[in-house]
Protein backbone atom coordinates (compact mmCIF):
# COMPACT_ATOMS: atom_id res chain seq x y z
CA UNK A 1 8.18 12.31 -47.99
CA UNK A 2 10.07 13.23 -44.67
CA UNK A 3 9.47 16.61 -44.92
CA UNK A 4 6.07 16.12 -45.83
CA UNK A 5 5.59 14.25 -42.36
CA UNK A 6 7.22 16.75 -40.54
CA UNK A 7 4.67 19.55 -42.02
CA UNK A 8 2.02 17.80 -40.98
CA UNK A 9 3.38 17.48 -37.46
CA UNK A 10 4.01 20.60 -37.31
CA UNK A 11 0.90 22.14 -38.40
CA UNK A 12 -1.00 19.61 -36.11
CA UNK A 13 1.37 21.26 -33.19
CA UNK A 14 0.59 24.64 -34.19
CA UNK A 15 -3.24 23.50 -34.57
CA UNK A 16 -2.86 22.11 -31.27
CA UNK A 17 -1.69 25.21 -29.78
CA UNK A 18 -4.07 27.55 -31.16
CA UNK A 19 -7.18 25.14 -29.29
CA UNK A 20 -5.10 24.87 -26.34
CA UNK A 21 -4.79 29.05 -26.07
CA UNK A 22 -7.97 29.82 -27.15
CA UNK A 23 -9.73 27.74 -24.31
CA UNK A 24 -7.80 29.69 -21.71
CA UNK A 25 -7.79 32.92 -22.94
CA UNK A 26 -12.04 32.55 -23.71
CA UNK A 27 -11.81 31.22 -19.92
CA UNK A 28 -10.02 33.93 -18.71
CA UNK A 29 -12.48 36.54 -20.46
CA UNK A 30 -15.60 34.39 -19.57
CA UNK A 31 -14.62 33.87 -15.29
CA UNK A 32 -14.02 37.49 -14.98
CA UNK A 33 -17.20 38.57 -16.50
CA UNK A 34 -20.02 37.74 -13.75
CA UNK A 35 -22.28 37.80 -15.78
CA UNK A 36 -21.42 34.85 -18.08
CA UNK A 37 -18.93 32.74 -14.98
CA UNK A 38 -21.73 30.35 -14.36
CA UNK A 39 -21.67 28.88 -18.16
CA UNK A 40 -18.03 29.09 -17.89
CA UNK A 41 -17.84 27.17 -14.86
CA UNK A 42 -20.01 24.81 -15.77
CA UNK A 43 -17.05 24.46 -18.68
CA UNK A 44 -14.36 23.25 -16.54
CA UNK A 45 -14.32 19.36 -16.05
CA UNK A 46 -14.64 19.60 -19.96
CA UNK A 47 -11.71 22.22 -20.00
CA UNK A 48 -9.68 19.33 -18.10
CA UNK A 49 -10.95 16.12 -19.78
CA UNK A 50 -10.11 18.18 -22.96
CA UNK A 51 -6.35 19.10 -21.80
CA UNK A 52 -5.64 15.44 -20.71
CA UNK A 53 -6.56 14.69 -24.34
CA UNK A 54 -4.54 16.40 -26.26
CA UNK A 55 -1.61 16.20 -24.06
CA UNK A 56 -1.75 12.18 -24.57
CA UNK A 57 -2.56 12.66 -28.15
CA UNK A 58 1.31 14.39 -28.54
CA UNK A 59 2.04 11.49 -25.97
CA UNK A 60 4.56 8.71 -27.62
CA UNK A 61 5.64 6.23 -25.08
CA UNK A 62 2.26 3.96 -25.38
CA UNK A 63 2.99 0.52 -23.24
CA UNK A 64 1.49 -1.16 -20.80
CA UNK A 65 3.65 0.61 -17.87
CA UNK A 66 2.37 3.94 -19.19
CA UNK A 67 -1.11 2.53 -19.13
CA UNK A 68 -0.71 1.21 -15.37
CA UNK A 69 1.09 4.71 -15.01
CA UNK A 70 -1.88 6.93 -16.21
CA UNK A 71 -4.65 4.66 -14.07
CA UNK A 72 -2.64 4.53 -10.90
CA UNK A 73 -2.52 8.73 -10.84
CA UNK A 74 -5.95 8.78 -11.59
CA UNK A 75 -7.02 6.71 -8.84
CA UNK A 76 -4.45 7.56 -5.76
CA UNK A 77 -4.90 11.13 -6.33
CA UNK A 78 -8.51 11.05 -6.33
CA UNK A 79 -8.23 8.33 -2.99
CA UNK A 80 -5.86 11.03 -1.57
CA UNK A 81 -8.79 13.37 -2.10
CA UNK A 82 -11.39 11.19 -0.70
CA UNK A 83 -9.46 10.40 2.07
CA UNK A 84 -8.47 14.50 2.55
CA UNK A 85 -12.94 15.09 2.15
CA UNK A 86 -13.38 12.37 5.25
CA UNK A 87 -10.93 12.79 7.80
CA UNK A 88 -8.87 16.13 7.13
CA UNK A 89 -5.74 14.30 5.92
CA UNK A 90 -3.31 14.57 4.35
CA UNK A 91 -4.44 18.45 2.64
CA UNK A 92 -6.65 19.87 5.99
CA UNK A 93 -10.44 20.24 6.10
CA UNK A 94 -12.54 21.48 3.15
CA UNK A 95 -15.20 20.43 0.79
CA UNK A 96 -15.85 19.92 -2.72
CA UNK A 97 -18.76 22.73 -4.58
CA UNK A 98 -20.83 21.34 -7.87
CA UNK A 99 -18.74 22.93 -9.83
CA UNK A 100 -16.34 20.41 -11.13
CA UNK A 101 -19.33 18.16 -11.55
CA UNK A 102 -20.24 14.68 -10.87
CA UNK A 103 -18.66 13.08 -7.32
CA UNK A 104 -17.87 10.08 -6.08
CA UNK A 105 -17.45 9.47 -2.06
CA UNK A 106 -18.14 13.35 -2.14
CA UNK A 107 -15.25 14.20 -4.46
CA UNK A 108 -15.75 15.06 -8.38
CA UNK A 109 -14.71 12.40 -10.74
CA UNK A 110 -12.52 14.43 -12.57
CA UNK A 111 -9.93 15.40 -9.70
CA UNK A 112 -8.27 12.17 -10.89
CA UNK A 113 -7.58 13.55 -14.41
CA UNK A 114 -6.76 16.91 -13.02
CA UNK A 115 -3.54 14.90 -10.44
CA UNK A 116 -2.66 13.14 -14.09
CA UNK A 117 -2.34 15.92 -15.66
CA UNK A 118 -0.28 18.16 -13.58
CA UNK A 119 1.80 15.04 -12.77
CA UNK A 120 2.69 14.58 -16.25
CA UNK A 121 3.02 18.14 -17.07
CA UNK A 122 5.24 19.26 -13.94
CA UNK A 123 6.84 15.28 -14.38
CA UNK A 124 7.80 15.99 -17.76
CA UNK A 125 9.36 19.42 -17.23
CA UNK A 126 12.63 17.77 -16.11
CA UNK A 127 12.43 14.26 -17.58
CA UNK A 128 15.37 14.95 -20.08
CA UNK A 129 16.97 17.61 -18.08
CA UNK A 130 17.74 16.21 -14.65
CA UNK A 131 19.21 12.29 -14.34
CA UNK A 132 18.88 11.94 -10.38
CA UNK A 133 14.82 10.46 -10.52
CA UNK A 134 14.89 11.85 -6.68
CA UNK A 135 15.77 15.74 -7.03
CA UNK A 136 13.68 15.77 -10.15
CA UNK A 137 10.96 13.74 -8.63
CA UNK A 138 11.32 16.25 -5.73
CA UNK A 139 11.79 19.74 -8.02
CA UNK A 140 8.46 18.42 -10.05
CA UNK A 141 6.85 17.89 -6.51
CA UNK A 142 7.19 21.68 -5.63
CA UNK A 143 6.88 23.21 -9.11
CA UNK A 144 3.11 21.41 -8.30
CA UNK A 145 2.75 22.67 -4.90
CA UNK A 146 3.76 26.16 -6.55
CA UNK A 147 0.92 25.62 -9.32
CA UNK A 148 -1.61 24.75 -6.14
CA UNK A 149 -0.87 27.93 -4.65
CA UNK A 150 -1.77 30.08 -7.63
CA UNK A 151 -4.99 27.70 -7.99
CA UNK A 152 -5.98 27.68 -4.47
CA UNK A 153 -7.68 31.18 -4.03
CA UNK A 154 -9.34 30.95 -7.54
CA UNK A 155 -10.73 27.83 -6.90
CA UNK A 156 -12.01 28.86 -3.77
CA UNK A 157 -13.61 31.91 -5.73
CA UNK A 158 -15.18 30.01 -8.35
CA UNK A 159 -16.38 27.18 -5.52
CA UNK A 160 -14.66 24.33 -6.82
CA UNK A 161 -13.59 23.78 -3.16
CA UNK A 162 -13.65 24.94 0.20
CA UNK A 163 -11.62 25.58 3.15
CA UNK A 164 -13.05 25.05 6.75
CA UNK A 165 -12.90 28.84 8.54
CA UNK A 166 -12.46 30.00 4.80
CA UNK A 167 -8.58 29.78 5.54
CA UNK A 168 -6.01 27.87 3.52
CA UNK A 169 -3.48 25.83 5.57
CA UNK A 170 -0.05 24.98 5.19
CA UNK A 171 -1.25 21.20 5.86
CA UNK A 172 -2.60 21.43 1.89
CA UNK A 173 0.71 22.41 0.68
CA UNK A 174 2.35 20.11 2.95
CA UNK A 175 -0.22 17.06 1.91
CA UNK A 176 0.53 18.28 -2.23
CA UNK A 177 4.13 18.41 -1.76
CA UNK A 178 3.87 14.54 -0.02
CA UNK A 179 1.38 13.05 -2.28
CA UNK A 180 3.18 14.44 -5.57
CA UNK A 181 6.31 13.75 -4.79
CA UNK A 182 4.92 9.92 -4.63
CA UNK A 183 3.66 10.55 -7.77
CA UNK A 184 6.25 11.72 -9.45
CA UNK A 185 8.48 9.01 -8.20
CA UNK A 186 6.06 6.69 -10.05
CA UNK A 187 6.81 9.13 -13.03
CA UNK A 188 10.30 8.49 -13.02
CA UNK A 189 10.78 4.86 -11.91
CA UNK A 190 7.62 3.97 -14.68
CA UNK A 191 9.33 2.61 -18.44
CA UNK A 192 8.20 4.97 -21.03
CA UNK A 193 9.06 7.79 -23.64
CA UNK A 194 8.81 10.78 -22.23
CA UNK A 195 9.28 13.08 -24.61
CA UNK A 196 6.03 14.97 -25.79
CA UNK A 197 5.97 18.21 -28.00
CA UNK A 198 3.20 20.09 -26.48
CA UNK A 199 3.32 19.58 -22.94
CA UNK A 200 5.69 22.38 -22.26
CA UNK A 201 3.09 24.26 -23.70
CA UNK A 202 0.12 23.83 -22.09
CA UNK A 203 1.42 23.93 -19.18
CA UNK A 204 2.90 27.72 -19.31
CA UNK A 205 -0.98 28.27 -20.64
CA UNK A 206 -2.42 26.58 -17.04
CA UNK A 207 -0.25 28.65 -15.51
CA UNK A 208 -0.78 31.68 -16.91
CA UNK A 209 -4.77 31.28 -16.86
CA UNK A 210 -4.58 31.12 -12.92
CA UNK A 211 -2.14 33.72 -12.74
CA UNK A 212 -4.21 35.83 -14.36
CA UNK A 213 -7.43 34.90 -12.60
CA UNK A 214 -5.00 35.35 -9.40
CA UNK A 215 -5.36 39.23 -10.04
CA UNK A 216 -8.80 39.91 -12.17
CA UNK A 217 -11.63 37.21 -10.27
């Protein structure tokens, strides 16, 4: 009966897997194509929503602290966005495109899944590896701020944002590195299991789709 269970794990992992790579390699192939990068833009608040899922469907520490957790991400790093849209802190001056869909206060709803996610992705990286909640609150902080950079120019490409003066500034990375590190603190200090088999995962596949895009949009 054990091993039984641990098949079916396993082939729901591997299952897992093969949805999670498949998205991002058809995204990769359908943004580089100009012809077909409106439909695939048009894909990527589902893209997210869809990567939130199954990351909390491998997710086993379900209790009310996770639950406070999850909302509180959500909702300061999409305040830290609106507040970023109206008066240029704590990331600079830019705007939000239609790309990522449906806005609030001028910022798309689903910028608060897209801070959960990389907080509990980058979070979970060194939640069993490093004691010290500070250094790995701080090491998850810039492992995000070095995801940002690789996202930065291709979201500017495909119009999910923009920069006043089309220029980048160090005040974004700055604001990320501030704002995540706060974050992840709440990762660390927050009561729950925080073990989950395919976060590693997807997270080497978000990299490696805007790594890619990095060189080919």
């Amino acid at each position: 009966m054990k091993e039984a269970i641990q098949d079916i794990q396993t082939n729901r992992i591997g299952l897992m897997r093969g949805i999670i790579s498949a998205f991002y390699v058809f995204g990769i192939i359908g943004l580089s194509i100009p012809m077909v990068r409106p439909y695939f833009q048009m894909m990527t608040p589902f893209t997210l929503i869809l990567s939130l899922g199954i990351l909390l469907l491998f997710h086993s520490g379900w209790n009310k602290p996770f639950g406070i957790f999850a909302v509180s991400v959500a909702i300061l790093g999409f305040g830290s966005e609106v507040l970023g849209i109206h008066t240029g802190f704590p990331f600079g001056s830019y705007v939000y495109g239609k790309t990522l869909g449906l806005q609030l206060f001028e910022v798309p709803l689903v910028i608060g899944v897209n801070w959960l996610l990389l907080v509990y992705l980058t979070g979970n990286l060194f939640s069993t590896k490093i004691k010290n909640d500070w250094l790995a609150a701080t090491l998850s902080a810039m492992v995000m701020v070095a995801i940002d950079f690789l996202i930065e120019p291709v979201a500017v490409n495909l119009d999910y944002w923009s920069w006043e003066g089309n220029v980048i500034p160090l005040s974004n990375y700055l604001g990320w590195l501030g704002v995540a590190f706060i974050l992840q603190i709440g990762y660390r200090k927050t009561y729950f299991n925080k073990e989950n088999a395919i976060s590693i995962y997807l997270l080497i596949n978000l990299v490696t789709f805007f790594a890619f895009l990095n060189f080919i949009s």
